[in-house]
Protein backbone atom coordinates (compact mmCIF):
# COMPACT_ATOMS: atom_id res chain seq x y z
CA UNK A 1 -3.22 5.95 -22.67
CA UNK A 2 -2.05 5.01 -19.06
CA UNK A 3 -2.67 4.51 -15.49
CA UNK A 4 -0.77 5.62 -12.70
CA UNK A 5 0.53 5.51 -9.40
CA UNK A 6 1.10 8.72 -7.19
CA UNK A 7 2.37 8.60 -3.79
CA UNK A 8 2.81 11.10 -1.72
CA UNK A 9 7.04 11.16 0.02
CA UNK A 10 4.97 11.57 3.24
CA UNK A 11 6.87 7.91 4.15
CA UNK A 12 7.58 4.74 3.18
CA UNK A 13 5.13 2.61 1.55
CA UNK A 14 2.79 0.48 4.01
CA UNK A 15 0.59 -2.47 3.00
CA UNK A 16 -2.47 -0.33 2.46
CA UNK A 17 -0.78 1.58 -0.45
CA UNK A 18 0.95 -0.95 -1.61
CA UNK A 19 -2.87 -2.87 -2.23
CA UNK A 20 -3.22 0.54 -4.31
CA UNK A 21 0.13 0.13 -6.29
CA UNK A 22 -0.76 -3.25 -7.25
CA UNK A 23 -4.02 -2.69 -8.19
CA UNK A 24 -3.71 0.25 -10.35
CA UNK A 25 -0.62 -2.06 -11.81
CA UNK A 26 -2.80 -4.92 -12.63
CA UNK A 27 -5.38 -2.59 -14.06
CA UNK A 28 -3.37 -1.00 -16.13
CA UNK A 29 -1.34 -4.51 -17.49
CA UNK A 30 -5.16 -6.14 -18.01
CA UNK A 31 -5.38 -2.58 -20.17
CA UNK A 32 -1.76 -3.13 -21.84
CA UNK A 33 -1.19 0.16 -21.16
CA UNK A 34 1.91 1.59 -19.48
CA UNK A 35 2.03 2.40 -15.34
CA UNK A 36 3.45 5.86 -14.61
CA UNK A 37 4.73 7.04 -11.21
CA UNK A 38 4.21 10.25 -10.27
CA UNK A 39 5.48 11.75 -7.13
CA UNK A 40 3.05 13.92 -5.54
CA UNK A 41 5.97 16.18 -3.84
CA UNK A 42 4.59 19.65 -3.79
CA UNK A 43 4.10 20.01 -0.17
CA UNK A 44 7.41 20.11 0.98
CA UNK A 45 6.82 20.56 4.64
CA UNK A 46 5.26 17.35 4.67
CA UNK A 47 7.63 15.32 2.94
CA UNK A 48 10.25 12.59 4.75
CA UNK A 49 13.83 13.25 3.91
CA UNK A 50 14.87 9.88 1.97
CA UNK A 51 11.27 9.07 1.64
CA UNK A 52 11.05 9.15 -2.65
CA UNK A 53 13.77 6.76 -3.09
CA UNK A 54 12.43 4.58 -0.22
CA UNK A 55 9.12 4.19 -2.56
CA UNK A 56 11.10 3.49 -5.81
CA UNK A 57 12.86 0.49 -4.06
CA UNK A 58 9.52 -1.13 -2.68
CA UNK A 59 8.32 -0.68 -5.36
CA UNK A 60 10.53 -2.60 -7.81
CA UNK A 61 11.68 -5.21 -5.10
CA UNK A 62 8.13 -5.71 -5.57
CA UNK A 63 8.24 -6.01 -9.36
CA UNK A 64 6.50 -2.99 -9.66
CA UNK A 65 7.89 -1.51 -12.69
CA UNK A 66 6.80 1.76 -13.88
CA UNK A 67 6.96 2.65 -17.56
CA UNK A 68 8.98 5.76 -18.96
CA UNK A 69 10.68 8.43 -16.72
CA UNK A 70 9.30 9.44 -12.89
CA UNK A 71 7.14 12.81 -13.17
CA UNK A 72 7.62 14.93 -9.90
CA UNK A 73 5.18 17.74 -9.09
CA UNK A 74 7.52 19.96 -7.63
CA UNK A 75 8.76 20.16 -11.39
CA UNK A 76 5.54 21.33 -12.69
CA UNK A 77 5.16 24.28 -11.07
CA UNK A 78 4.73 26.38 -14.36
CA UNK A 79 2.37 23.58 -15.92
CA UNK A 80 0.00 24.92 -12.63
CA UNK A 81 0.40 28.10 -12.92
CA UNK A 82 -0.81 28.16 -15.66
CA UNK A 83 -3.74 26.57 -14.79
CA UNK A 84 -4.00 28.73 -11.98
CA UNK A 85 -4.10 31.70 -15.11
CA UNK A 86 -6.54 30.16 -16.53
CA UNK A 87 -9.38 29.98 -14.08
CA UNK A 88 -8.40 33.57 -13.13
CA UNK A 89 -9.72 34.52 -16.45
CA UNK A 90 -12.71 32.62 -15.62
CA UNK A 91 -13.49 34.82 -12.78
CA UNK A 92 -13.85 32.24 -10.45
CA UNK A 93 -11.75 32.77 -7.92
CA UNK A 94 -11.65 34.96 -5.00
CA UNK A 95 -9.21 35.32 -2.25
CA UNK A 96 -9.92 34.24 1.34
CA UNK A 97 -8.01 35.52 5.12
CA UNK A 98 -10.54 33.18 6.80
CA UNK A 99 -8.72 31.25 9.99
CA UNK A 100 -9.68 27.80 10.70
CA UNK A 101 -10.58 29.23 13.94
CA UNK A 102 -13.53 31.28 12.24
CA UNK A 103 -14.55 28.36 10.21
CA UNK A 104 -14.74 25.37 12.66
CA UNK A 105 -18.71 25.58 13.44
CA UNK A 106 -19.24 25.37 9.50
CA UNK A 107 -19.48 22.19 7.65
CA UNK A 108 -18.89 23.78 4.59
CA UNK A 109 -17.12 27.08 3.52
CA UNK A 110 -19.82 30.26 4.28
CA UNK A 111 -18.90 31.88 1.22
CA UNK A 112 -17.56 34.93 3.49
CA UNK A 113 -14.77 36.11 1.54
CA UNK A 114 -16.31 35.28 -1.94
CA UNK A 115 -16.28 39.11 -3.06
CA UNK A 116 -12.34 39.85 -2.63
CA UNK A 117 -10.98 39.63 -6.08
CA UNK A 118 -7.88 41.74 -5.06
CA UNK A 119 -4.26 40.09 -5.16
CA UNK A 120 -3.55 39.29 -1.59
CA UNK A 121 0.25 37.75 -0.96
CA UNK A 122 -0.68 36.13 2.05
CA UNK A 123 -4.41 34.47 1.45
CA UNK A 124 -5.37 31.52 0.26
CA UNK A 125 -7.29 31.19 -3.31
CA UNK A 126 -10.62 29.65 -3.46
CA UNK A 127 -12.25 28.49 -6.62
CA UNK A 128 -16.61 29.23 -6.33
CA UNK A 129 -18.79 26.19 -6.97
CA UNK A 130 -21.68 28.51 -7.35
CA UNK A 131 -24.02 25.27 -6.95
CA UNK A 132 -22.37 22.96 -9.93
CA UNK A 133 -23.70 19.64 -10.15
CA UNK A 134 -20.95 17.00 -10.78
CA UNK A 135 -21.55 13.40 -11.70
CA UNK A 136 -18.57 11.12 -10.97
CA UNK A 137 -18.85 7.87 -12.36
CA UNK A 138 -16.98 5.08 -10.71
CA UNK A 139 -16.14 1.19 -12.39
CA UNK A 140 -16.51 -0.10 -8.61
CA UNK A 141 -19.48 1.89 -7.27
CA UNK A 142 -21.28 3.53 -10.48
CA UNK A 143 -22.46 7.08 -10.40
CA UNK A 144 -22.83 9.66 -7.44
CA UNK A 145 -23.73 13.39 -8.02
CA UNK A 146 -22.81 16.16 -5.83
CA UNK A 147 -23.78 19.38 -5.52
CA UNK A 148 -20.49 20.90 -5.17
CA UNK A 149 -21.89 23.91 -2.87
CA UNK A 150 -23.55 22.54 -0.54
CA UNK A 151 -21.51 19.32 -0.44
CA UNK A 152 -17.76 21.03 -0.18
CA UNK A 153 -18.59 24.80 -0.27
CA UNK A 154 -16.04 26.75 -2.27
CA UNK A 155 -12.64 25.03 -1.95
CA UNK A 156 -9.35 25.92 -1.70
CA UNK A 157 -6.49 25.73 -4.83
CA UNK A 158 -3.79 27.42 -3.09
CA UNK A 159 -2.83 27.41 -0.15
CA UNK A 160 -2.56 30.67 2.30
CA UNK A 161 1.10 29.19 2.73
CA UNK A 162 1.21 29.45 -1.80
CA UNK A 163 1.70 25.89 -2.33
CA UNK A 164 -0.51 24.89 -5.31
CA UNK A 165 -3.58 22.85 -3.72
CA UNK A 166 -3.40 18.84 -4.33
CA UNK A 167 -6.63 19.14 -6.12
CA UNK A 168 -5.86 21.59 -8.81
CA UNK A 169 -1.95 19.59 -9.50
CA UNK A 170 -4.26 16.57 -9.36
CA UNK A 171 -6.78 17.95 -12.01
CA UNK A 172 -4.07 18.92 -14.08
CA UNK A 173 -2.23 16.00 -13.50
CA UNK A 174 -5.13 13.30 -14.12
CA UNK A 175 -6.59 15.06 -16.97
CA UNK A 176 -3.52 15.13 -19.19
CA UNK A 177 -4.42 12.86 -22.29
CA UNK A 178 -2.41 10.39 -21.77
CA UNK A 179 -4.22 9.42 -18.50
CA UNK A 180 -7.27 7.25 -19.06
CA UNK A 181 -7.49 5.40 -15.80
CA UNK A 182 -7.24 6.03 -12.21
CA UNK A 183 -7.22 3.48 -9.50
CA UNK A 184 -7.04 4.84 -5.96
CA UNK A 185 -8.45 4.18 -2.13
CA UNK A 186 -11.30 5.11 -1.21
CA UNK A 187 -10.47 7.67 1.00
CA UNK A 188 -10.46 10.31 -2.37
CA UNK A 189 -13.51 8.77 -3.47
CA UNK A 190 -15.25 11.88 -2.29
CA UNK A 191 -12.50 14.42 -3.82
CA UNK A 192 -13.25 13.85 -6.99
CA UNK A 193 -15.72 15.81 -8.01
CA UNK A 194 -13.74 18.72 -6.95
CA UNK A 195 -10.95 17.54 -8.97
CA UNK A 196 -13.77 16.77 -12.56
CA UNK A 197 -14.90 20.30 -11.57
CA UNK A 198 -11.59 21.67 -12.31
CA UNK A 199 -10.85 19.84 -15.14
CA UNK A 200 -13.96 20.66 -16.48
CA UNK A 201 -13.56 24.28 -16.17
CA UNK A 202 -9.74 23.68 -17.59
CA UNK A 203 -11.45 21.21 -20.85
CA UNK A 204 -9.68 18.49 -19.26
CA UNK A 205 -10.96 14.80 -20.10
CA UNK A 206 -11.39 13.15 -16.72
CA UNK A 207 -10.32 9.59 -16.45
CA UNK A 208 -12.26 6.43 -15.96
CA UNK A 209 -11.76 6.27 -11.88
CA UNK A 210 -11.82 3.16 -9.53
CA UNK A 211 -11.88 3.90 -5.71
CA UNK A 212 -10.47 0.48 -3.94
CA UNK A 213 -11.69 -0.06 -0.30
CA UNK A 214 -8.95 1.22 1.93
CA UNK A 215 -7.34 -1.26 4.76
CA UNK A 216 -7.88 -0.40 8.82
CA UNK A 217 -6.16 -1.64 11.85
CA UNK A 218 -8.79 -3.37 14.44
CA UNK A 219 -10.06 -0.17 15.19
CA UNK A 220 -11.05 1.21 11.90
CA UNK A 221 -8.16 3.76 11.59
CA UNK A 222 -7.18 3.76 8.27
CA UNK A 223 -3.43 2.36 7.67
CA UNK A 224 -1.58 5.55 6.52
CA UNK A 225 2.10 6.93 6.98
CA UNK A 226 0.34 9.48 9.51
CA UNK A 227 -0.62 7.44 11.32
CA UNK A 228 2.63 5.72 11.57
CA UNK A 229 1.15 2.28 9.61
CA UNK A 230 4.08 0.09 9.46
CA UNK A 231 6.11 -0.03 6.11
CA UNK A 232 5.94 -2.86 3.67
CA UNK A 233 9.26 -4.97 4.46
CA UNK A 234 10.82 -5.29 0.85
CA UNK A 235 12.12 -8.80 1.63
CA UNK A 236 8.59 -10.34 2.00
CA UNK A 237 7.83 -9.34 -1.09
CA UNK A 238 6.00 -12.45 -2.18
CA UNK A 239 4.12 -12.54 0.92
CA UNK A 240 3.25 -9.35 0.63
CA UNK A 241 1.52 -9.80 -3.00
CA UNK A 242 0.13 -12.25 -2.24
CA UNK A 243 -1.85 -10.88 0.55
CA UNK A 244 -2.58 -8.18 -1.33
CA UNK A 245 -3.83 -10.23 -4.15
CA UNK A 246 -6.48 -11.57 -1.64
CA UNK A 247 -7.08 -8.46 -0.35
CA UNK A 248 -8.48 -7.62 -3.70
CA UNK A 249 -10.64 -10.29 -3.96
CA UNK A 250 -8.96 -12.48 -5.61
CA UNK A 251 -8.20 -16.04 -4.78
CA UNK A 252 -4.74 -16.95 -5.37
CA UNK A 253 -3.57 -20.74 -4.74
CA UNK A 254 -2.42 -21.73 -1.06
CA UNK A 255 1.11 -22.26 -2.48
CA UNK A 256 0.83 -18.93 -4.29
CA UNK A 257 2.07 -17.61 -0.95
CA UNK A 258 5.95 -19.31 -2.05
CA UNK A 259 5.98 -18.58 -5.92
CA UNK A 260 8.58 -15.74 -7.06
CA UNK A 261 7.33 -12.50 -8.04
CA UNK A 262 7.55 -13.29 -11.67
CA UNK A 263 4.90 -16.00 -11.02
CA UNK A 264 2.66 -13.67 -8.95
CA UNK A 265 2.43 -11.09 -11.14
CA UNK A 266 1.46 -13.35 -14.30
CA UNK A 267 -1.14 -14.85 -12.03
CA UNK A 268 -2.72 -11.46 -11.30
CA UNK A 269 -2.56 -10.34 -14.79
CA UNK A 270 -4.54 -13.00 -15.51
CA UNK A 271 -7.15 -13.10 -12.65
CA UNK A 272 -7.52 -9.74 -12.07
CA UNK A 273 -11.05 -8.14 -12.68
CA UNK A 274 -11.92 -5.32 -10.68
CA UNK A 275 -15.80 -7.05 -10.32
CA UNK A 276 -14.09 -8.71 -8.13
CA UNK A 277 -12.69 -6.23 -5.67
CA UNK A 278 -14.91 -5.99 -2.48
CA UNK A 279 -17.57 -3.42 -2.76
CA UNK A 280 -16.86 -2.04 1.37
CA UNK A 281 -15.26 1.12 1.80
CA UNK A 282 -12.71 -0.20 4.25
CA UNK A 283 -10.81 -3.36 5.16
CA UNK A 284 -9.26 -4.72 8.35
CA UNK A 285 -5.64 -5.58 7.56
CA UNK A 286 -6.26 -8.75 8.42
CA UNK A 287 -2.99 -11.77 7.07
């Protein structure tokens, strides 16, 4: 059983994700279970040249060590596919040429398309909800239930462009067995229950999930490579955890702030409890 950490090579690492590296570490040490990291690298439009290996070395000048071998997702291509092959057999899928254009006055997909079962090269693939009730329970902020219809409508797995869809390589990915725990912002608090309908429908076991608040700038945006949020600095390291140790409600010592790494992370293993992390949906970064 592990957790994991899965960053997207969109850009370097910025405090915000960083408060979700360290938090999914800690989880997973108070577990003593290993800490993957996956690289969620299947849209390759969006990805930063130099971006991948500018994670791995914040990362572990942060002491953030993963356990066993990197897992890329542009390498498991077949592993979806399959997947994909799967729900086909299902019947749940139908293909869809809507434009966002045509879509833009609808909250939720219309269901226009939902009869075209025929292979079409160039349209994306929707999976029907067909008014599944999913109940996601969360260690931070307990159950929620959604109506998957009328909540997200009949969402998309791949992409009009055929890039597979990050919620069906997340299903796939978070359901393998030897996932049992998944700490993450809050900002996908609300995808998962597309992603335990999938596994579901693929006999996946979902994980035990954790959504940690996400951190803003003054004006509520939500720190993200994007949005340009500015990367971690690798030589503050200790600085950095320990804001990010008080960022997670914990309460480090004053003097924590000039302890090595070593010292930091031993500390957090010990304090950590995620009871403690604050209960809001969003943070302002705030040193």
């Amino acid at each position: 059983m592990s957790g994991r950490f899965a960053p997207s090579p969109t850009g370097p690492l910025h405090q915000g994700s960083l408060v979700t590296a360290i938090g999914s570490y800690l989880e997973a040490k108070k577990r003593k279970t290993p800490w993957l990291l996956r690289i969620d690298d299947l849209d390759g439009f969006r990805s930063m040249r130099g971006a991948r290996d500018e994670i791995m070395r914040s990362l572990d000048a942060h002491g953030l060590h993963w356990d066993g071998p990197v897992q890329y997702q542009s390498n498991r291509i077949e592993v979806y596919m399959e997947a994909l092959s799967n729900l086909e057999e299902q019947d749940v899928l139908f293909y869809c040429n809507c434009s966002r254009k045509l879509l833009k006055n609808h909250r939720v997909y219309p269901g226009t398309c939902r009869k075209q079962s025929n292979y079409q090269s160039d349209r994306a693939i929707r999976i029907s909800t067909k008014n599944r009730v999913i109940t996601c329970p969360d260690q931070l902020r307990g159950n929620r239930s959604y109506e998957l219809e009328t909540a997200f409508g009949d969402f998309i797995i791949v992409r009009r462009d055929q890039i597979i869809s990050y919620h069906l390589a997340t299903a796939v990915d978070d359901g393998s067995p030897e996932i049992d725990h998944v700490v993450r912002g809050y900002d996908l608090l609300h995808e998962t229950p597309k992603q335990q309908y999938l596994m579901e429908l693929l006999n996946l076991r979902p994980p035990e999930y954790a959504h940690l608040p996400v951190l803003t700038d003054e004006d509520g945006v939500k720190l993200s490579k994007r949005t340009g949020a500015t990367p971690v600095n690798p030589k503050n390291a200790k600085e950095n955890w320990f804001i990010t140790l008080r960022l997670l409600g914990l309460n480090p010592p004053v003097d924590a702030a000039n302890w090595e790494i070593k010292e930091l992370k031993k500390w957090g293993m010990e304090a950590w409890q995620l009871e403690l992390v604050p209960q809001q949906s969003a943070m302002i970064m705030d040193t």
